[in-house]
Protein backbone atom coordinates (compact mmCIF):
# COMPACT_ATOMS: atom_id res chain seq x y z
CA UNK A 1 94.88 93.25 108.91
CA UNK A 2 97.41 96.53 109.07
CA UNK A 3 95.92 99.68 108.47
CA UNK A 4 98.65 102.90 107.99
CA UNK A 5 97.78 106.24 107.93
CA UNK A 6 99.62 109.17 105.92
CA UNK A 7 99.95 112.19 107.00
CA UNK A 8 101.91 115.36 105.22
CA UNK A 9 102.08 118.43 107.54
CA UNK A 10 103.36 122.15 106.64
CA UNK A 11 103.04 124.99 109.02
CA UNK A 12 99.86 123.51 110.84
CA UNK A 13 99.86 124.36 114.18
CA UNK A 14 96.62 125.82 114.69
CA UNK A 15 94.28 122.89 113.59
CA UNK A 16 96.89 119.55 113.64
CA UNK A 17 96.09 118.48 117.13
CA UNK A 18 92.46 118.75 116.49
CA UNK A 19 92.88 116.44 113.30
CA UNK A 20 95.66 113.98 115.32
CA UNK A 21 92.95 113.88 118.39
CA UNK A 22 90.49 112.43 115.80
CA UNK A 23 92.95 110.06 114.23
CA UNK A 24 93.00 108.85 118.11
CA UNK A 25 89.38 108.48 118.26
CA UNK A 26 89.08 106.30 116.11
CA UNK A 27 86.52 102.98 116.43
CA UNK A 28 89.12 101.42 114.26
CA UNK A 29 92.62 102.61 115.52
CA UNK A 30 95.24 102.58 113.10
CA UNK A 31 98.26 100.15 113.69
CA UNK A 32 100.64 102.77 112.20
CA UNK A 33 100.60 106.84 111.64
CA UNK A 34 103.50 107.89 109.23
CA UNK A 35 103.61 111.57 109.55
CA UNK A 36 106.57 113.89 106.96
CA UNK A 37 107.01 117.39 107.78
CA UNK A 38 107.48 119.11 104.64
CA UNK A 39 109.22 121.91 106.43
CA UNK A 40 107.50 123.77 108.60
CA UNK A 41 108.07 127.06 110.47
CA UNK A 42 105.70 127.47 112.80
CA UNK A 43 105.17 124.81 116.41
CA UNK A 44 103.90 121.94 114.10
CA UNK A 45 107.22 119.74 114.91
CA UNK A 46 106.59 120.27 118.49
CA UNK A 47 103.31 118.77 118.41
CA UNK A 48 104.55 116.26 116.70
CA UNK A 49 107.16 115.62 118.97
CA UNK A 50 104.45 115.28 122.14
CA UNK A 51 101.69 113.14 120.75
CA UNK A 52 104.42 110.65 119.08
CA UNK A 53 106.80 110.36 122.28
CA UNK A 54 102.79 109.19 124.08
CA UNK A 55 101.64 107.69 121.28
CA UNK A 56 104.40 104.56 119.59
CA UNK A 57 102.34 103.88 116.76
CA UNK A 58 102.51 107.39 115.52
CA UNK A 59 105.94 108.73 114.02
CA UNK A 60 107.12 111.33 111.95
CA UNK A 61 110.15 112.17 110.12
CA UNK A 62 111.22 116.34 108.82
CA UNK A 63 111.85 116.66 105.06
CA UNK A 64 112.42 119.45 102.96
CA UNK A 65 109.66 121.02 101.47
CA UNK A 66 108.15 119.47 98.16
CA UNK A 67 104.70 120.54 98.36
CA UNK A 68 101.96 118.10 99.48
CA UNK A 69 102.35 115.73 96.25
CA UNK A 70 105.77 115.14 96.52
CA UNK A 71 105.32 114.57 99.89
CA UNK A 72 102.53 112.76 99.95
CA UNK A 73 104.24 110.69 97.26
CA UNK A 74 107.62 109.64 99.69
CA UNK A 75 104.86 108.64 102.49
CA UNK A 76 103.45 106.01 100.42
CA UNK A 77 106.34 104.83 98.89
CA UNK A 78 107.89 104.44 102.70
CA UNK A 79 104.79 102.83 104.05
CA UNK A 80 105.32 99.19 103.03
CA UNK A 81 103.78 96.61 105.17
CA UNK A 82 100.19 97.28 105.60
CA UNK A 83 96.98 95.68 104.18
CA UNK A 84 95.47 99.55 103.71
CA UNK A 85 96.62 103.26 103.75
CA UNK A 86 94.84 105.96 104.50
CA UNK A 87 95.62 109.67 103.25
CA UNK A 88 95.10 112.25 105.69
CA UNK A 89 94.97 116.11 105.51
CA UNK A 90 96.63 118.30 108.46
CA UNK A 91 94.11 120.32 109.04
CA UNK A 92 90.27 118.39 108.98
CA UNK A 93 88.38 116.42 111.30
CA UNK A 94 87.40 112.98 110.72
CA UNK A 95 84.14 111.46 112.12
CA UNK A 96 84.97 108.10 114.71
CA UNK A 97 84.10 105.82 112.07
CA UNK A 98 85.91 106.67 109.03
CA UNK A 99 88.46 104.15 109.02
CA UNK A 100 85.95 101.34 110.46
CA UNK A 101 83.76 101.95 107.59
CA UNK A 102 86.61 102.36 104.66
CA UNK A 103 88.42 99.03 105.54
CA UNK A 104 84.74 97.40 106.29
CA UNK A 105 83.81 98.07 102.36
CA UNK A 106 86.99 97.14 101.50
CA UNK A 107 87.76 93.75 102.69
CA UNK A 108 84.28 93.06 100.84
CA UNK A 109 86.18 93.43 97.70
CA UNK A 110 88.72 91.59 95.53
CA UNK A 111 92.29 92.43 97.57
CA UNK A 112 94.13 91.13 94.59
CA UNK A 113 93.16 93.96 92.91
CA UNK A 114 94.32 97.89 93.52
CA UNK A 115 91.11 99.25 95.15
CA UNK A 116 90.18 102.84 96.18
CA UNK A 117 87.99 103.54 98.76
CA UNK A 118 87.04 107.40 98.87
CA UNK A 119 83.66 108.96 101.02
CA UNK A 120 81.81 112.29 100.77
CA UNK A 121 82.84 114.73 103.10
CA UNK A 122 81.20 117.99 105.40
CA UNK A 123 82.16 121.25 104.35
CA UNK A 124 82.95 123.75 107.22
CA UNK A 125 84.78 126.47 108.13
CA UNK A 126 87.24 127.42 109.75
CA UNK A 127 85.34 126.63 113.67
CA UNK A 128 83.63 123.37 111.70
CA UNK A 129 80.58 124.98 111.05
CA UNK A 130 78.84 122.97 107.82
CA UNK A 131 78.85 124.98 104.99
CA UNK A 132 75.67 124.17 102.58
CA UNK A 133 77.32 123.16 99.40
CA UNK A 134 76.63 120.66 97.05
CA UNK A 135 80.13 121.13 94.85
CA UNK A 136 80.66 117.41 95.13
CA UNK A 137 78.28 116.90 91.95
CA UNK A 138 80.77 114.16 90.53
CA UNK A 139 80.65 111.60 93.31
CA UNK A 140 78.43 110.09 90.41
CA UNK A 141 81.70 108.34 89.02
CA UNK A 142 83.97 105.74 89.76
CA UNK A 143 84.86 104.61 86.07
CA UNK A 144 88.24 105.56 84.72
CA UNK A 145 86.77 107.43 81.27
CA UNK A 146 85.57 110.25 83.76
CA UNK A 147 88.72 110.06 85.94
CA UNK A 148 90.73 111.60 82.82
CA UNK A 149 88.64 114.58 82.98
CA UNK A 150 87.19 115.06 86.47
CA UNK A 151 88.27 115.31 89.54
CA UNK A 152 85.39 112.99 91.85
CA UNK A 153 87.01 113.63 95.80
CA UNK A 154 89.50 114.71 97.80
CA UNK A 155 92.67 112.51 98.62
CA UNK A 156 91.70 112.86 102.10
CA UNK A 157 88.91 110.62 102.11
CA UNK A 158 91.21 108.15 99.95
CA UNK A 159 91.81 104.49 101.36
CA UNK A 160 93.44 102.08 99.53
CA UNK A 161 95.32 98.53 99.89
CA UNK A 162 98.11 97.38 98.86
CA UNK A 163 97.77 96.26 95.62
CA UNK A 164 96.98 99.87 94.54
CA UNK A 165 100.26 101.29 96.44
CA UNK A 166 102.26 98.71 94.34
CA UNK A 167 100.74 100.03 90.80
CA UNK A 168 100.53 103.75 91.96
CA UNK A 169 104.57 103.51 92.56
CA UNK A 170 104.94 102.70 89.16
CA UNK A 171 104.48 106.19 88.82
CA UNK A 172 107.41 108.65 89.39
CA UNK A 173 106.48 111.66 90.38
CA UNK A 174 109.69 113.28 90.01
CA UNK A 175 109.63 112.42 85.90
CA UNK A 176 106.22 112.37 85.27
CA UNK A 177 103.88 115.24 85.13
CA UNK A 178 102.11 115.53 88.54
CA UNK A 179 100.00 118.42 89.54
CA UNK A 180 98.62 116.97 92.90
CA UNK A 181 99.10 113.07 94.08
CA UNK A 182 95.31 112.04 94.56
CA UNK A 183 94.63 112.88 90.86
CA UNK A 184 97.11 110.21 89.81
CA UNK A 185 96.25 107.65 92.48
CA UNK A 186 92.49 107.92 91.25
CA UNK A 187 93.51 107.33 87.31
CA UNK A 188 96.04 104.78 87.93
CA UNK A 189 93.61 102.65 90.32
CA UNK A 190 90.52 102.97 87.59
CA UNK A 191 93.07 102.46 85.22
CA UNK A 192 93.57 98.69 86.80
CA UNK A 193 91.30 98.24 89.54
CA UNK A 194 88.25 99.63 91.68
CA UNK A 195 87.02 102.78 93.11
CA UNK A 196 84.36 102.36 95.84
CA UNK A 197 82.24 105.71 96.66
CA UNK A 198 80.39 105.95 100.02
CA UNK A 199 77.92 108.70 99.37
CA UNK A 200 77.66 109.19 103.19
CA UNK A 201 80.68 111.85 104.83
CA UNK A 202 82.82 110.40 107.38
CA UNK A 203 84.96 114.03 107.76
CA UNK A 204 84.88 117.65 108.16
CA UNK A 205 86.52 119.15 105.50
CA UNK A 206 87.53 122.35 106.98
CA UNK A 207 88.44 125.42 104.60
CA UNK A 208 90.53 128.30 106.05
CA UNK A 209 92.45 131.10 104.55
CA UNK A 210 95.50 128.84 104.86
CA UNK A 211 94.51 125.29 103.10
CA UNK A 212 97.40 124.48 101.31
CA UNK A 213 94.64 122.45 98.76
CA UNK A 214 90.86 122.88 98.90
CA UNK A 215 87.27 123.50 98.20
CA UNK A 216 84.99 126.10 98.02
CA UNK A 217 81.30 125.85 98.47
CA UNK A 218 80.24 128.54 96.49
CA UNK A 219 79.91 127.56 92.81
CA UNK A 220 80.05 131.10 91.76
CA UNK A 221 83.62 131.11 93.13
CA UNK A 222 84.68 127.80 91.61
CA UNK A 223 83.35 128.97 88.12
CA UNK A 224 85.71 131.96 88.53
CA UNK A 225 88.41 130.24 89.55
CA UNK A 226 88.27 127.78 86.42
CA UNK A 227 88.04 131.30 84.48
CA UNK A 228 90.90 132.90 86.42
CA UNK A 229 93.18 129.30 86.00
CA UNK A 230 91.67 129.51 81.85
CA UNK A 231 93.25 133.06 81.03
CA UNK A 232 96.36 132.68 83.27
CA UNK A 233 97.43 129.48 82.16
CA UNK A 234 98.30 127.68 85.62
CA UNK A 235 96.92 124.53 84.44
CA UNK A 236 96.80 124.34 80.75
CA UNK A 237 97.32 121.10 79.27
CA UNK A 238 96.85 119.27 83.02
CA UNK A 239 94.63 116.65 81.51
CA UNK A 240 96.58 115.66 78.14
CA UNK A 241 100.02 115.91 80.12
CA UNK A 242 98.47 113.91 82.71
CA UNK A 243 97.11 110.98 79.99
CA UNK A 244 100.65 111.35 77.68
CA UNK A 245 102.73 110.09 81.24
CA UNK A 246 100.11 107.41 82.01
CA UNK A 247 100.93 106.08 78.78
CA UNK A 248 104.43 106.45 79.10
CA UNK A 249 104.22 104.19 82.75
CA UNK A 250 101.38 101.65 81.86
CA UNK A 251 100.87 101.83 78.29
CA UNK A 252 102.29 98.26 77.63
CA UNK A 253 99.92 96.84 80.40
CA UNK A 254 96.65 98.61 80.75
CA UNK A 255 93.53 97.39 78.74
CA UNK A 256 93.58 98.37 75.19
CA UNK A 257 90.04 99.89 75.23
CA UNK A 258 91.23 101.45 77.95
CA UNK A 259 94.89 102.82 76.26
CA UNK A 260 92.59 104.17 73.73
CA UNK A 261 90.95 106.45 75.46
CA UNK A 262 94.09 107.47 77.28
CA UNK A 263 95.52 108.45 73.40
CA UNK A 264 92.58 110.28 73.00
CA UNK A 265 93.10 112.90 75.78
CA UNK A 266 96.71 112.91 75.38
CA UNK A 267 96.68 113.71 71.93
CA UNK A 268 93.49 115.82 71.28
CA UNK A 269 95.55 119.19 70.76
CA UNK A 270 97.72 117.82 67.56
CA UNK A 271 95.28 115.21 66.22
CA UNK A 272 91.58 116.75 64.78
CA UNK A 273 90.14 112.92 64.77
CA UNK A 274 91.02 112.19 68.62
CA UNK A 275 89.85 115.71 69.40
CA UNK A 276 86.08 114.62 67.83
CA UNK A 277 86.23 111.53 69.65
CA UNK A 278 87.17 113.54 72.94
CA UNK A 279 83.96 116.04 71.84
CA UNK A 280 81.35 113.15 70.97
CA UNK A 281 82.14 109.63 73.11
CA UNK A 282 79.53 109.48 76.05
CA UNK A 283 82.72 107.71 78.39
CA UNK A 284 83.85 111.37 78.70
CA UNK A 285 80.41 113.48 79.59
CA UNK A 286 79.08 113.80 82.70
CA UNK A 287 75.43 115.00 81.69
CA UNK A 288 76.08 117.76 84.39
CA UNK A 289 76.84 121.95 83.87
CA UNK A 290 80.33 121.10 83.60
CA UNK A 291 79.77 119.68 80.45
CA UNK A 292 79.76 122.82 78.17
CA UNK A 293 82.95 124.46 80.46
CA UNK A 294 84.57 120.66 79.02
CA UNK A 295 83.52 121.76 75.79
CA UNK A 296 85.05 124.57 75.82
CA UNK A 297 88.34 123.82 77.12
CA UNK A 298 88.42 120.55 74.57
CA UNK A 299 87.90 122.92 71.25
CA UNK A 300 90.62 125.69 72.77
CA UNK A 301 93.10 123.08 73.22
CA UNK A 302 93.09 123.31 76.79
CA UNK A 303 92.20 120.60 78.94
């Protein structure tokens, strides 16, 4: 078994050897770290440079910047030859037995298949302190109908085997409408495989002023934010754009119950029938508050 571990990194000096000593610690050590800069300005190279002239197993490479999905998206497609891949934030700490317990759940599972492994996760701060925070509501689903519309973790609690990378490459993120790289690799492995969710955290997830993706624990603030996105238009459309290229890439392969409901959320907006069934089918609710924001959103022709 190979186990490879992907690692983006943009002016993160002041928590990546924090995050690179866990990666270390590990009770199951990876056989490979792949790390791109995505063009940093700060000392990040240089700590890359000592922990992968100690360490021969870890490597990186310097790229120009593309923002984390882009280059996210070269690090898998670069990282052939392992059994599972891990994706891994700059600037968290992961608990000792995060990768022992991923691949452990994994290799219970059908390999032939593209699987997605993905755990809950501690909120901190910025010095790890927990944060109380229950904003990870949605861990309650693992089927694709919900992946269309909600977002269940972060990419940095993602493994996932081979079979998946091979699908998610189908994909071009270059042509295709991409906001952020774990949204895609989480609808294109429902899409044709399995998502696994281990409701116990194996990380910190640490949020700083300088998180270049996040979380916030205070719903309050996350309300807001959707309202502040809503009015100024940032990601209009992110759900039906998202469905319309999935169709383009796997509509002449994917289940046909399945293609069905990806025409439904890609064409909502210019259809009134697929916009009812996007209002009424119980696939899409989630029986949670964030079913009347969905509402919303659905009849203003904006998810």
């Amino acid at each position: 078994m190979k186990l490879t571990v992907l690692l983006s990194t943009y002016n993160g000096e002041k928590y990546l050897k924090e995050q690179l000593d866990s990666l270390l610690a590990q009770t199951l050590r990876p056989d490979r770290i792949l790390i791109r800069d995505d063009g940093s300005r700060d000392d990040t190279v240089a700590i890359l440079e000592e922990y992968c002239s100690e360490y021969p197993f870890m490597e990186y490479y310097c790229g120009r910047n593309l923002g984390p999905a882009k280059s996210f998206w070269e690090l898998i497609e670069k990282a052939e030859g392992s059994d599972y891949y891990a994706l891994c934030d700059q600037d968290d700490v992961w608990f000792k037995d995060k990768l022992e317990t991923a691949v452990k759940t994994l290799e219970q599972e059908d390999n032939s298949i593209p699987l997605l492994y993905c755990s809950r996760y501690t909120l901190t701060d910025q010095d790890l302190n927990p944060i109380d925070s229950d904003v990870s509501d949605l861990y309650n689903f693992s089927d694709f109908p919900h992946s269309l519309i909600y977002h269940t973790a972060p990419g940095c609690t993602f493994v996932f085997n081979e079979a998946a990378r091979k699908q998610i490459l189908k994909y071009d993120v270059n042509r295709e409408y991409c906001v952020i790289h774990d949204a895609i690799i989480h609808k294109v492995v429902t899409l044709f495989g399995k998502m696994i969710l281990d409701r116990s955290p194996h990380m910190y997830y640490r949020q700083h002023g300088d998180n270049q993706i996040g979380m916030s624990a205070n719903k309050a603030k996350v309300f807001f934010g959707r309202v502040r996105r809503f009015v100024n238009g940032s990601i209009r459309n992110y759900r039906s754009k998202t469905a319309q290229s999935l169709l383009r890439v796997y509509g002449g392969e994917c289940d046909p119950k399945k293609k069905e409901l990806l025409e439904i959320v890609a064409d909502y907006a210019r259809d009134p029938k697929k916009k009812k069934q996007l209002l009424e089918k119980e696939e899409f609710r989630s029986h949670t508050g964030n079913d009347l924001f969905f509402r919303i959103l659905v009849l203003v022709n904006y998810i």
